[in-house]
N, C-alpha and C. Protein backbone atom coordinates (compact mmCIF):
# COMPACT_ATOMS: atom_id res chain seq x y z
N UNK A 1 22.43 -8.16 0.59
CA UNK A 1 23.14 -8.14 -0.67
C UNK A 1 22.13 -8.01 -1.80
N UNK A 2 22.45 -7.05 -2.37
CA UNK A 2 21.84 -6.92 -3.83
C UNK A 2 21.78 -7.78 -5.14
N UNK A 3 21.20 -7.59 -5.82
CA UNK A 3 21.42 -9.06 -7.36
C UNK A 3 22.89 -8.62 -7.59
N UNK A 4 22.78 -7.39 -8.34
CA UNK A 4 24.15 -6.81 -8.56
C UNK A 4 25.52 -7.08 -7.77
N UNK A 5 25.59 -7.18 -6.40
CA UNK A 5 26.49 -7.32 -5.71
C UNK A 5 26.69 -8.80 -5.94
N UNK A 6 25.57 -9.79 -6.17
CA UNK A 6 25.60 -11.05 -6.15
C UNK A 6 26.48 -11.50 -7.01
N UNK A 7 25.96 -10.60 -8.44
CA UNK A 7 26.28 -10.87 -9.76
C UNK A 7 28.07 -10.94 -9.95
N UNK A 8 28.24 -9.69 -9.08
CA UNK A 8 30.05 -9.04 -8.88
C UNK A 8 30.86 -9.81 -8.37
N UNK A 9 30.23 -10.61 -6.87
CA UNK A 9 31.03 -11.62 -6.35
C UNK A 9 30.89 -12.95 -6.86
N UNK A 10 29.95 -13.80 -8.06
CA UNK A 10 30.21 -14.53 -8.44
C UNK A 10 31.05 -14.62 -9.49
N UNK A 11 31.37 -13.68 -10.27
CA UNK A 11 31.95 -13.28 -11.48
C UNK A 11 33.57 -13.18 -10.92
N UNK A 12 33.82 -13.19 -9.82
CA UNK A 12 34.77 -12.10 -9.12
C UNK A 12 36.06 -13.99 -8.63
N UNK A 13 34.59 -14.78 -8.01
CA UNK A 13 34.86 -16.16 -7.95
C UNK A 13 35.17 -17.21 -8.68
N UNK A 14 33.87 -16.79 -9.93
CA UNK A 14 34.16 -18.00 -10.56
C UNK A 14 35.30 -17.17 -12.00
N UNK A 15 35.42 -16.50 -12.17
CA UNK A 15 36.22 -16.08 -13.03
C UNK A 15 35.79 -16.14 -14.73
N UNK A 16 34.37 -15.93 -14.43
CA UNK A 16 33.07 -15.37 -15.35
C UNK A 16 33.07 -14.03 -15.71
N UNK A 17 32.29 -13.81 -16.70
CA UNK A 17 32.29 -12.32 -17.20
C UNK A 17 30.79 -12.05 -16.06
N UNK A 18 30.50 -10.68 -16.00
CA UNK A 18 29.05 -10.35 -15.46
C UNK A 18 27.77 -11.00 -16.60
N UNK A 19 28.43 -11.15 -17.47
CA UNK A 19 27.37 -11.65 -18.79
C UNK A 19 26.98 -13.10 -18.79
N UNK A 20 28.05 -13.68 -18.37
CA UNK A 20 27.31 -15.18 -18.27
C UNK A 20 27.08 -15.01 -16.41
N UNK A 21 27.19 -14.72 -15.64
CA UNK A 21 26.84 -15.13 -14.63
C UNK A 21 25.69 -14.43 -14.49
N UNK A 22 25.41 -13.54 -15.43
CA UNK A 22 23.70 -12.75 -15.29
C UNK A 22 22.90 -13.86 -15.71
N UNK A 23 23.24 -14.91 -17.10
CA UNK A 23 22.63 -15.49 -18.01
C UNK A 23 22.23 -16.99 -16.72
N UNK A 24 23.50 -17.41 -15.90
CA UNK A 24 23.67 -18.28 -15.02
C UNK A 24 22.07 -17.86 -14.10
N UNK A 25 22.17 -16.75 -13.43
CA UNK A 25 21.58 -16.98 -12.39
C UNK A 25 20.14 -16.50 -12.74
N UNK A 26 19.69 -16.21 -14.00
CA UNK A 26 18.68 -16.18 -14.78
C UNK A 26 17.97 -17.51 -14.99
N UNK A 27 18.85 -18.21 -15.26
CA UNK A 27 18.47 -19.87 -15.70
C UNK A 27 17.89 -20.40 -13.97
N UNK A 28 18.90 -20.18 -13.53
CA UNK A 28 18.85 -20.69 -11.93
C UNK A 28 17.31 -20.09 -11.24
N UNK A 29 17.13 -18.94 -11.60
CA UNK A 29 15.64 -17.98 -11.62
C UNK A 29 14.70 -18.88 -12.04
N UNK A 30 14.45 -19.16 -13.36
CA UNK A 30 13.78 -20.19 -14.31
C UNK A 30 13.61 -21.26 -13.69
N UNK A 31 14.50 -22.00 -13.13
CA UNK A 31 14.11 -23.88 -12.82
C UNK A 31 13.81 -23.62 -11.46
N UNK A 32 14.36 -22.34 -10.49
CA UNK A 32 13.38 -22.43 -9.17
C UNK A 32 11.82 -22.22 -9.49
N UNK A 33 11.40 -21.07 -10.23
CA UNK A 33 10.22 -21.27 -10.71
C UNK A 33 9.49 -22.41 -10.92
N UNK A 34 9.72 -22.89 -12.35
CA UNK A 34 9.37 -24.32 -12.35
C UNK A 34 9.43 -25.69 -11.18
N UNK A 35 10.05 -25.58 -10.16
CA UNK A 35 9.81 -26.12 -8.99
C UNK A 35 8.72 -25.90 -8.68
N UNK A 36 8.74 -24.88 -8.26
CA UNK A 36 7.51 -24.34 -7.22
C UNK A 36 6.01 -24.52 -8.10
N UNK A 37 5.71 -23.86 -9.48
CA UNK A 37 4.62 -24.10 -10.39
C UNK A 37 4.69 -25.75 -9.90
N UNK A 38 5.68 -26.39 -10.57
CA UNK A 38 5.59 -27.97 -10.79
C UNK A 38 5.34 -28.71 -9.75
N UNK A 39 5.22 -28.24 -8.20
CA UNK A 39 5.38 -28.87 -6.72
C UNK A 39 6.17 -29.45 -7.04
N UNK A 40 7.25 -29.49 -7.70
CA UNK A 40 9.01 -30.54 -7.48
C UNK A 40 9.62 -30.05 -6.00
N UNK A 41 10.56 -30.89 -6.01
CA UNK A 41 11.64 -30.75 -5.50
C UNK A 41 13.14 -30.72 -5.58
N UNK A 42 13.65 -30.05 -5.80
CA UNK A 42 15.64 -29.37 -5.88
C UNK A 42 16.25 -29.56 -4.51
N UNK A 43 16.48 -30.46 -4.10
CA UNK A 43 17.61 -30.34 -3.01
C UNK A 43 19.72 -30.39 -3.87
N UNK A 44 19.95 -29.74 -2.86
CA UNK A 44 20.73 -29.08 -3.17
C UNK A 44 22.13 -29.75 -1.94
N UNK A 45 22.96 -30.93 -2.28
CA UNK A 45 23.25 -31.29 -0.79
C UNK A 45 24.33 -30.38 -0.32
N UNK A 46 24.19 -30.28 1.38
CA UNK A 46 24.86 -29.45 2.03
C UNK A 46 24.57 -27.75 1.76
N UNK A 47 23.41 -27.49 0.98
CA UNK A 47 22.76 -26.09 1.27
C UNK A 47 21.33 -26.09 1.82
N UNK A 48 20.77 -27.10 0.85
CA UNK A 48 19.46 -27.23 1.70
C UNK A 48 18.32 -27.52 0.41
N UNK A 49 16.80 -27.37 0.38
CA UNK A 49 15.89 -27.97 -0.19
C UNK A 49 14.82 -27.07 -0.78
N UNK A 50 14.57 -26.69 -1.92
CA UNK A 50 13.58 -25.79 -2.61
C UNK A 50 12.10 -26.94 -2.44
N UNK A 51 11.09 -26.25 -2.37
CA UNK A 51 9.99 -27.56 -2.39
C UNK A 51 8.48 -26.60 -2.68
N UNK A 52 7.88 -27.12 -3.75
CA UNK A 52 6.69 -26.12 -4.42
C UNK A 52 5.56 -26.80 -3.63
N UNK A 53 4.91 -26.08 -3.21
CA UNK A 53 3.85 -26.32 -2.40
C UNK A 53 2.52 -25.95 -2.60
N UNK A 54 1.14 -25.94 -2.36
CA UNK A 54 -0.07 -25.42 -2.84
C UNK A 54 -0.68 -24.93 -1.49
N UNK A 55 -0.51 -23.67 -1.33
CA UNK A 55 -1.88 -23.26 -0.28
C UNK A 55 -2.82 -22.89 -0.44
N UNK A 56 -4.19 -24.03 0.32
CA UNK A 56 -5.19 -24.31 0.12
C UNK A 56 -6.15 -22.69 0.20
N UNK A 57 -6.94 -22.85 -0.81
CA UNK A 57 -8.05 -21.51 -0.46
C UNK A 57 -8.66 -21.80 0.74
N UNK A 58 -9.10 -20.54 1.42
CA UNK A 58 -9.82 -20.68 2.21
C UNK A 58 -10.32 -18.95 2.56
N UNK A 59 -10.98 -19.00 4.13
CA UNK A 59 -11.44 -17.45 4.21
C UNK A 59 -10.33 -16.80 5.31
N UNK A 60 -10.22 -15.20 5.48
CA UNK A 60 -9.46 -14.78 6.18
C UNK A 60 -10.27 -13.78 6.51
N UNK A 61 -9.57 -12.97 7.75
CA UNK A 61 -10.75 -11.69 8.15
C UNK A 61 -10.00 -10.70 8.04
N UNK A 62 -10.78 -9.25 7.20
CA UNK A 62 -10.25 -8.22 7.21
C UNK A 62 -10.23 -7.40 8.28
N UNK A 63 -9.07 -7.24 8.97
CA UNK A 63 -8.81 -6.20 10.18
C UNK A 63 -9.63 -4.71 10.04
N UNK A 64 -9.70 -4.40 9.16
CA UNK A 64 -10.21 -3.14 9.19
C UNK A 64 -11.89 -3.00 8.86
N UNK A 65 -12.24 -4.11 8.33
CA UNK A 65 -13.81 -3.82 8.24
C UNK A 65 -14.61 -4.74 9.50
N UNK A 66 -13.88 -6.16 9.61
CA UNK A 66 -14.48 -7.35 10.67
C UNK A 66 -14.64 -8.07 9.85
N UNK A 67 -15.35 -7.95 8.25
CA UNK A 67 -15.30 -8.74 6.76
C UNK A 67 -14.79 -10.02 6.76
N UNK A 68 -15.28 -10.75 6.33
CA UNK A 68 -14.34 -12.39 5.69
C UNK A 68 -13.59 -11.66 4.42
N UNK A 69 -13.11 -12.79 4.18
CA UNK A 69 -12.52 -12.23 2.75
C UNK A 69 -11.78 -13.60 1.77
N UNK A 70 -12.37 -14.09 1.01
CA UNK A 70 -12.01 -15.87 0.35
C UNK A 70 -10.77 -15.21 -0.26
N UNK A 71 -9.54 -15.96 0.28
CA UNK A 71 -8.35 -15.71 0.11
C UNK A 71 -8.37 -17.06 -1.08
N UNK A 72 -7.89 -16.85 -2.71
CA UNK A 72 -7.75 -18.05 -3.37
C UNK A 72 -6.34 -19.11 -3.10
N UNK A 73 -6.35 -20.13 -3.86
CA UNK A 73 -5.35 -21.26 -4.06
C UNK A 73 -4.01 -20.46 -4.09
N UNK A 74 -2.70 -21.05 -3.47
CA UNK A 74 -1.38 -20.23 -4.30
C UNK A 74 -0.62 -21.18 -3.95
N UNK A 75 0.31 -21.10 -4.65
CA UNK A 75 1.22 -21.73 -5.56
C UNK A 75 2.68 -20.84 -4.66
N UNK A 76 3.63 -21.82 -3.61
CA UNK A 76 4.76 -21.20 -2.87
C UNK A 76 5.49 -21.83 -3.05
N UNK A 77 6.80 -21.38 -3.02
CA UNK A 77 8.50 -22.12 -3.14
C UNK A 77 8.88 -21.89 -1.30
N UNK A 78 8.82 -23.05 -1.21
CA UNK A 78 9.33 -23.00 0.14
C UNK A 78 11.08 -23.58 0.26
N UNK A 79 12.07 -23.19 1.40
CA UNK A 79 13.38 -23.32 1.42
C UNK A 79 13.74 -23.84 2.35
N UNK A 80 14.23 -25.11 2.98
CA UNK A 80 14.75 -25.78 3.90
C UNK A 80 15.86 -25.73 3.93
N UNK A 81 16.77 -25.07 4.90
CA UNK A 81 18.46 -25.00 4.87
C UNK A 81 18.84 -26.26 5.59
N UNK A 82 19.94 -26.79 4.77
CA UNK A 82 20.83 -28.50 5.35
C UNK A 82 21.23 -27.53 6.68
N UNK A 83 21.44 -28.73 7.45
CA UNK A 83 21.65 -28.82 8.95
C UNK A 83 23.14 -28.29 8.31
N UNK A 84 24.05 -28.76 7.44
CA UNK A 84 25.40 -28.30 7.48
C UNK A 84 25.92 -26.82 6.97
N UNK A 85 24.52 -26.32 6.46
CA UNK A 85 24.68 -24.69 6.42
C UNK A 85 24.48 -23.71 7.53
N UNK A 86 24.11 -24.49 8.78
CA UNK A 86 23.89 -24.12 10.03
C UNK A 86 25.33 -22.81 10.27
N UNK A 87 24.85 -21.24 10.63
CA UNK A 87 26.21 -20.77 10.80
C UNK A 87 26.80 -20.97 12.89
């Protein structure tokens, strides 16, 4: 599914214009961000758990030369689905 398609069936549901549910899932865009920057956590009950995490620098090897290569710090949004979203 596409944003667009996303955008159509929430609008379609909640009985929103496409204009606020663009503005909706914009915001919703925004505070997952800030999770992940912030290492917070958003659980969400009965969908599951956003959680910002830090992976550590370290070295990796380039396949194509044999090379190391110092991969830096990053900054991930990781997603845990509730056991009750299980399909």
């Amino acid at each position: 599914m596409k944003k667009s398609e996303l955008i159509t069936a929430l609008a379609e549901r909640t009985g929103q214009t496409k204009v606020e549910v663009t503005k909706t899932l914009g915001a919703l865009t925004d505070i997952l961000t800030e999770v992940g920057t912030n290492q917070d956590t958003l659980t969400l009950t009965g969908f599951g758990t956003f959680k910002g995490k830090t992976r550590p620098a370290g070295t990796a090897r380039n396949p194509a030369t044999g090379g190391t290569v110092e991969v830096p710090e990053k900054k991930l949004l990781t997603f845990k689905a509730s056991s009750a979203l299980a399909l």
